[in-house]
C-alpha atoms as a PDB file:
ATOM      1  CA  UNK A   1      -7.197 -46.187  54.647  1.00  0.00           C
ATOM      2  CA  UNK A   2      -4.808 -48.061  52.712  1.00  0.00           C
ATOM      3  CA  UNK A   3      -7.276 -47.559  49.506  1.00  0.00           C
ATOM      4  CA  UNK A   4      -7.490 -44.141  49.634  1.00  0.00           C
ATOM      5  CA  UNK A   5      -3.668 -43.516  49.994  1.00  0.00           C
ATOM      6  CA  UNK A   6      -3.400 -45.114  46.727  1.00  0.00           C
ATOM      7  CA  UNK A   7      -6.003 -43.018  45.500  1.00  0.00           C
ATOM      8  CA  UNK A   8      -4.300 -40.042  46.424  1.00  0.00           C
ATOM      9  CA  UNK A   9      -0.794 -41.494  45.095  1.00  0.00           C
ATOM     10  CA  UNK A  10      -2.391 -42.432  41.866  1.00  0.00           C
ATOM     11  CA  UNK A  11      -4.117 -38.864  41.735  1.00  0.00           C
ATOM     12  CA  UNK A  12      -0.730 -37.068  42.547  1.00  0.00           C
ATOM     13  CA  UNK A  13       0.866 -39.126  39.659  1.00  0.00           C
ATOM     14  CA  UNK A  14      -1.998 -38.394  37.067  1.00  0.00           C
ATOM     15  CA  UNK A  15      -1.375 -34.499  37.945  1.00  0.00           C
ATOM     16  CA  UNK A  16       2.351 -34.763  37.481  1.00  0.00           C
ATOM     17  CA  UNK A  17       2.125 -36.448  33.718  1.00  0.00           C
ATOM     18  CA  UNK A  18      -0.448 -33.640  32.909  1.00  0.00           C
ATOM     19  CA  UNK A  19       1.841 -31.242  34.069  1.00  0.00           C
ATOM     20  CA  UNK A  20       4.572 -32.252  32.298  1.00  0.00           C
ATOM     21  CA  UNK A  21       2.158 -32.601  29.252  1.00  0.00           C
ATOM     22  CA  UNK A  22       1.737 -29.455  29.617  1.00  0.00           C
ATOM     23  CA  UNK A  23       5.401 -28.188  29.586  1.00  0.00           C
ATOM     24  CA  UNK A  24       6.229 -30.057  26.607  1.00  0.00           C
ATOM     25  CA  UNK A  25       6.707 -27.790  23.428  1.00  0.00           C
ATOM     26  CA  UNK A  26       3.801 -28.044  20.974  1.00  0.00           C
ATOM     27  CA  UNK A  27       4.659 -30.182  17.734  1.00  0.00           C
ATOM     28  CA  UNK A  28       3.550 -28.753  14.848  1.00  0.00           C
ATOM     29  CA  UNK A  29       0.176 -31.223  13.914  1.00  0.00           C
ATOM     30  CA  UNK A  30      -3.204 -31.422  12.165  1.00  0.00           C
ATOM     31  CA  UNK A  31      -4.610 -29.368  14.794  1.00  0.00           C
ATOM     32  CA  UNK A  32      -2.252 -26.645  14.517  1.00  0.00           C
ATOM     33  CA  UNK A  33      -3.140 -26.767  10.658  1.00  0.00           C
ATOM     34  CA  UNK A  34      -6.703 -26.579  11.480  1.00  0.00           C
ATOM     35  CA  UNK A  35      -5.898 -23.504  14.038  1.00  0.00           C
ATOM     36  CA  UNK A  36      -4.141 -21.392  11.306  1.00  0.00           C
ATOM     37  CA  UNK A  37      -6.621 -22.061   8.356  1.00  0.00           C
ATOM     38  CA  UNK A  38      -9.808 -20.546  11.119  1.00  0.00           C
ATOM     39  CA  UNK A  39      -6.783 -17.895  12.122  1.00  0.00           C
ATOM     40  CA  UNK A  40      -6.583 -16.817   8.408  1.00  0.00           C
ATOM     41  CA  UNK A  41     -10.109 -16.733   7.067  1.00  0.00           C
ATOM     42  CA  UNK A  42     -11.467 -15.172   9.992  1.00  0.00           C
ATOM     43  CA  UNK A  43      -8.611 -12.189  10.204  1.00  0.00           C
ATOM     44  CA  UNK A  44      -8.979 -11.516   6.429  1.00  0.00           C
ATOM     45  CA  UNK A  45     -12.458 -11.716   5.716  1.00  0.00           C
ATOM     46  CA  UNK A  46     -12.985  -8.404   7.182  1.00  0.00           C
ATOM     47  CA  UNK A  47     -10.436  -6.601   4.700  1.00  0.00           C
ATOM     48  CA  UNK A  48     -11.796  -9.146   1.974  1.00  0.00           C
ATOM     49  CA  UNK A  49     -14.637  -6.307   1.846  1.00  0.00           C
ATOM     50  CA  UNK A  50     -13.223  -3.108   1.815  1.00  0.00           C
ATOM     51  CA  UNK A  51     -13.363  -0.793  -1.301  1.00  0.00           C
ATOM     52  CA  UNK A  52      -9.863   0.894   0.151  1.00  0.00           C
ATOM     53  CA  UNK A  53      -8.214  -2.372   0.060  1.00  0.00           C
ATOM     54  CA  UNK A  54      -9.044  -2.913  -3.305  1.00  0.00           C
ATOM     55  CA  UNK A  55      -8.388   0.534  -4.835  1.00  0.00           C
ATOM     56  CA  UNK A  56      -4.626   0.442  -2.660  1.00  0.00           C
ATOM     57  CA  UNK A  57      -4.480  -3.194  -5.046  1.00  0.00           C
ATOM     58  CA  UNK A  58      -4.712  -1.273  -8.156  1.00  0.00           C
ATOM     59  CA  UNK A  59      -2.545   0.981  -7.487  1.00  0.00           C
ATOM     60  CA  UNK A  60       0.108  -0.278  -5.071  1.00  0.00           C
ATOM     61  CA  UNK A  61       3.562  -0.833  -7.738  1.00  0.00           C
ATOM     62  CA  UNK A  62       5.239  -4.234  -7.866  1.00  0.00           C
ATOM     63  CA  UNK A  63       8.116  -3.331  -5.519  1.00  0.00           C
ATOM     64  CA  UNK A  64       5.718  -2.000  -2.561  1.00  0.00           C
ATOM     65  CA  UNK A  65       3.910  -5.125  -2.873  1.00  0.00           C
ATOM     66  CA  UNK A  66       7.199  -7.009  -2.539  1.00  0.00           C
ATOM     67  CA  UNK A  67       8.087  -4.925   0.336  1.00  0.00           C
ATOM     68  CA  UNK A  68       4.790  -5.829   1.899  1.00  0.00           C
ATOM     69  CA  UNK A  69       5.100  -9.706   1.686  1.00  0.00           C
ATOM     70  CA  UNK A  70       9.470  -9.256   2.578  1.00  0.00           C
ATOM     71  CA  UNK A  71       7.615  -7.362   5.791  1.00  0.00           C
ATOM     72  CA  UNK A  72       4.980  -9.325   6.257  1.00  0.00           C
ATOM     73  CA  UNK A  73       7.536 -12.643   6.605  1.00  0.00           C
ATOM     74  CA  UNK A  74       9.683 -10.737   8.635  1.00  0.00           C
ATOM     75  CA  UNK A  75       6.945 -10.248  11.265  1.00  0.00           C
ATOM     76  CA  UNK A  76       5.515 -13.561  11.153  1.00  0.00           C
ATOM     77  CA  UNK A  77       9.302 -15.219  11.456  1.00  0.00           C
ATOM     78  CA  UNK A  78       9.915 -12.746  14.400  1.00  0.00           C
ATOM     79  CA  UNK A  79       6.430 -13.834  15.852  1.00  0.00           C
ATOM     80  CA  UNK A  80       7.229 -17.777  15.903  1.00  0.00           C
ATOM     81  CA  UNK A  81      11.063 -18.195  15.828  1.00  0.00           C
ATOM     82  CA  UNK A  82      11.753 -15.233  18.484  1.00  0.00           C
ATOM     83  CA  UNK A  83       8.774 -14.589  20.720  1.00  0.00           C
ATOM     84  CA  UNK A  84       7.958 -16.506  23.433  1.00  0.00           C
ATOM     85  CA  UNK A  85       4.213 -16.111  23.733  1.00  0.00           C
ATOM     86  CA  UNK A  86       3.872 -20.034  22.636  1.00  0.00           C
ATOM     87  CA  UNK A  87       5.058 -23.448  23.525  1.00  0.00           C
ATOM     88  CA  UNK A  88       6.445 -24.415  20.605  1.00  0.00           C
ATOM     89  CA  UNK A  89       8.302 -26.972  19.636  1.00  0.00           C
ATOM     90  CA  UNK A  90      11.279 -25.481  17.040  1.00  0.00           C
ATOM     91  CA  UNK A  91      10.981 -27.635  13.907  1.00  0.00           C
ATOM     92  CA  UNK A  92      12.922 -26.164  10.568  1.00  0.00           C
ATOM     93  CA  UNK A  93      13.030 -27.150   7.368  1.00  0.00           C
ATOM     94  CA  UNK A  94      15.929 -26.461   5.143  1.00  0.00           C
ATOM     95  CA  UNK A  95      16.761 -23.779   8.390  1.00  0.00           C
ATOM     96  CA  UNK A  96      13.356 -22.341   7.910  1.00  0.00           C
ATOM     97  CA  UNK A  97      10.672 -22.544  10.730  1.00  0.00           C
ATOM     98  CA  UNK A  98       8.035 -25.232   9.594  1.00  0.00           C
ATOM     99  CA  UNK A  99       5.358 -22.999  11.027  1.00  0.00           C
ATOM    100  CA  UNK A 100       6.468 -20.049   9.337  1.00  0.00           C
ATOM    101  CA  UNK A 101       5.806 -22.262   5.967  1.00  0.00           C
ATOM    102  CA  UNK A 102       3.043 -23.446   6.844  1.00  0.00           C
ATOM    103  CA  UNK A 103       1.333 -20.434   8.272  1.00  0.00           C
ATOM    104  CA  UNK A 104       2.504 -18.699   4.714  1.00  0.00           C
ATOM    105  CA  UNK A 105       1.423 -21.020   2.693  1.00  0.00           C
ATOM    106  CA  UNK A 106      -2.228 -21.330   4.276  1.00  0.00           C
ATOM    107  CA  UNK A 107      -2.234 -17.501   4.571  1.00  0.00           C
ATOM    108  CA  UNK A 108      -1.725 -16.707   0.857  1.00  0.00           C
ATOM    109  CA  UNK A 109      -3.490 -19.736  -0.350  1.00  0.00           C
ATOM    110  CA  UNK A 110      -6.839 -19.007   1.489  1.00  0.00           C
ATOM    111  CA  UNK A 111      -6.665 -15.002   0.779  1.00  0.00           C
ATOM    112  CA  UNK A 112      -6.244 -15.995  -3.552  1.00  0.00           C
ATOM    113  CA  UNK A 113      -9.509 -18.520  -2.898  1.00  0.00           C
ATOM    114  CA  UNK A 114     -11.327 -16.215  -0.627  1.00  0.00           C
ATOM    115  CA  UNK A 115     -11.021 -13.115  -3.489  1.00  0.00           C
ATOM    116  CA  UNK A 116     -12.298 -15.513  -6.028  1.00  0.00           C
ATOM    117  CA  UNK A 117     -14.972 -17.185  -3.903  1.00  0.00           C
ATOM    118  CA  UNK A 118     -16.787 -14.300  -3.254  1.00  0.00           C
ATOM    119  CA  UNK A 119     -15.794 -12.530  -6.826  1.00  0.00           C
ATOM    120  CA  UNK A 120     -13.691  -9.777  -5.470  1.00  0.00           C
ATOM    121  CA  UNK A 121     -11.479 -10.115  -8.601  1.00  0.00           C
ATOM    122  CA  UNK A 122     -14.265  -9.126 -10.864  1.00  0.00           C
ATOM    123  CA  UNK A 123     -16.149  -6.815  -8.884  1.00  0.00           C
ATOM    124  CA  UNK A 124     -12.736  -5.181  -8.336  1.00  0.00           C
ATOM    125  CA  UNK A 125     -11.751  -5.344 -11.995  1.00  0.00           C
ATOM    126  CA  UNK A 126      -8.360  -6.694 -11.088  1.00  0.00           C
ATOM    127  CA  UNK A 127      -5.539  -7.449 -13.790  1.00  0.00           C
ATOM    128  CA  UNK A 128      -3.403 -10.583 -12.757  1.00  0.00           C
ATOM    129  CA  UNK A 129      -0.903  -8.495 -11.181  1.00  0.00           C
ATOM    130  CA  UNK A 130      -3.677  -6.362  -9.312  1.00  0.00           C
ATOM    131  CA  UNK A 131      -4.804  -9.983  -8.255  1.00  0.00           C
ATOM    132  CA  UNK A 132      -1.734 -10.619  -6.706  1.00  0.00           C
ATOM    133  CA  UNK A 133      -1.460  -7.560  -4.997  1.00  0.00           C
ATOM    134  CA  UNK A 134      -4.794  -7.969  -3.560  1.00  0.00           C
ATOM    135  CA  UNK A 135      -3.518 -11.464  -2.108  1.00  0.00           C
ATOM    136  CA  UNK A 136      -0.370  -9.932  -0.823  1.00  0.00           C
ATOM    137  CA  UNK A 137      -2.540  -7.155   1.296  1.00  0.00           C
ATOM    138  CA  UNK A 138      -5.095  -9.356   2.358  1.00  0.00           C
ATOM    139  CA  UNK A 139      -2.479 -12.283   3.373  1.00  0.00           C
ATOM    140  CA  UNK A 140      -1.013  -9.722   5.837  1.00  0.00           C
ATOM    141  CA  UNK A 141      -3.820  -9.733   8.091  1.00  0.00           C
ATOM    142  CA  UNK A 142      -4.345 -13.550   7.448  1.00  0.00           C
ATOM    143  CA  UNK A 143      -1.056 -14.524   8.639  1.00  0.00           C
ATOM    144  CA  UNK A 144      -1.419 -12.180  11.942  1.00  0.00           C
ATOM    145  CA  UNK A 145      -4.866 -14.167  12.444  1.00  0.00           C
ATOM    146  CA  UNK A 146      -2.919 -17.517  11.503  1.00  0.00           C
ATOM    147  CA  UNK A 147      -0.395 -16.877  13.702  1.00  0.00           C
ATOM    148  CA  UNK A 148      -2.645 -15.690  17.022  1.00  0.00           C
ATOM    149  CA  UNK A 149      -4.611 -18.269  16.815  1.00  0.00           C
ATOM    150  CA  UNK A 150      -1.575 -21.025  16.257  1.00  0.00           C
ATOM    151  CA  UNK A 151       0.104 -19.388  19.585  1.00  0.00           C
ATOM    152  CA  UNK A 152      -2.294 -18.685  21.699  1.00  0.00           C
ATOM    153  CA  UNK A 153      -3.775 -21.681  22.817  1.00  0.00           C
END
C-alpha cells in the first residue's frame, strides 16, 4: 500500500512540473527558428508561382512597395508583441521584439532565395528593383506563415 502511495505522490508531482512546463512562456530557440523557416517557405511558395504576382512586381512603384513592407511589419509586430494567441516569452532587442527580427529576417531572406532557386527572376524578366519588389510581396505571405506556425504550437 505504502508503494503505491508513493507512486501516486510521485505521479501527482511529475504532472505538476509538466504543468508548470507548460505555463512557462516560450523562449525564443532553435526550434522556433526551425518553425518559422517551414512557416515561410510553405506560405510563399504558393504566390512564388503566380503570373499576377509577378506582373503587380513590375509594376508596383517604390513607395507602394515601401508601404507594403511598413504594413507588413506592422502586422507581424501587432501579431507577436500584442496578441495573445502564443506563450511567448517577451525578449527585445534594442526595444524591438527578437521574434519580430527574426521572423523578418527569415521571411525576406527565404522569399529573395526561393525567386532565384526556381528562376522566377528570369522567367519574370525582373530589373533589381522589380526583384525587390517581388521579395517584398512574396515576404508578406511568408511572414504570416512564419508567424502561424511560430505561435501556434
Amino acid at each position: 500500500m505504502e508503494r503505491q502511495l508513493e507512486e501516486l505522490y510521485s505521479s501527482i508531482e511529475e504532472l505538476k512540473r509538466e504543468n508548470e512546463m507548460r505555463k512557462t512562456p516560450d523562449k525564443l530557440g532553435w526550434d522556433d527558428i526551425a518553425q518559422e523557416i517551414v512557416g515561410a517557405v510553405t506560405f510563399a511558395l504558393p504566390f512564388l508561382f503566380t503570373a499576377e504576382l509577378w506582373e503587380i512586381a513590375k509594376d508596383i512603384s517604390v513607395e507602394r512597395s515601401i508601404a507594403v513592407l511598413l504594413m507588413t511589419l506592422g502586422v507581424a509586430y501587432l501579431f507577436i508583441a500584442k496578441s495573445r494567441i502564443g506563450n511567448l516569452k517577451r525578449e527585445e532587442l534594442f526595444h524591438i521584439p527578437k521574434r519580430l527580427l527574426t521572423v523578418t529576417g527569415i521571411a525576406y531572406l527565404i522569399s529573395a532565395v526561393l525567386i532565384y532557386v526556381y528562376g522566377i527572376n528570369s522567367l519574370a524578366d525582373f530589373t533589381p528593383g522589380q526583384y525587390v519588389n517581388a521579395t517584398i510581396l512574396i515576404s508578406t505571405f511568408a511572414v504570416i506563415g512564419a508567424i502561424t506556425v511560430d505561435m501556434v504550437k
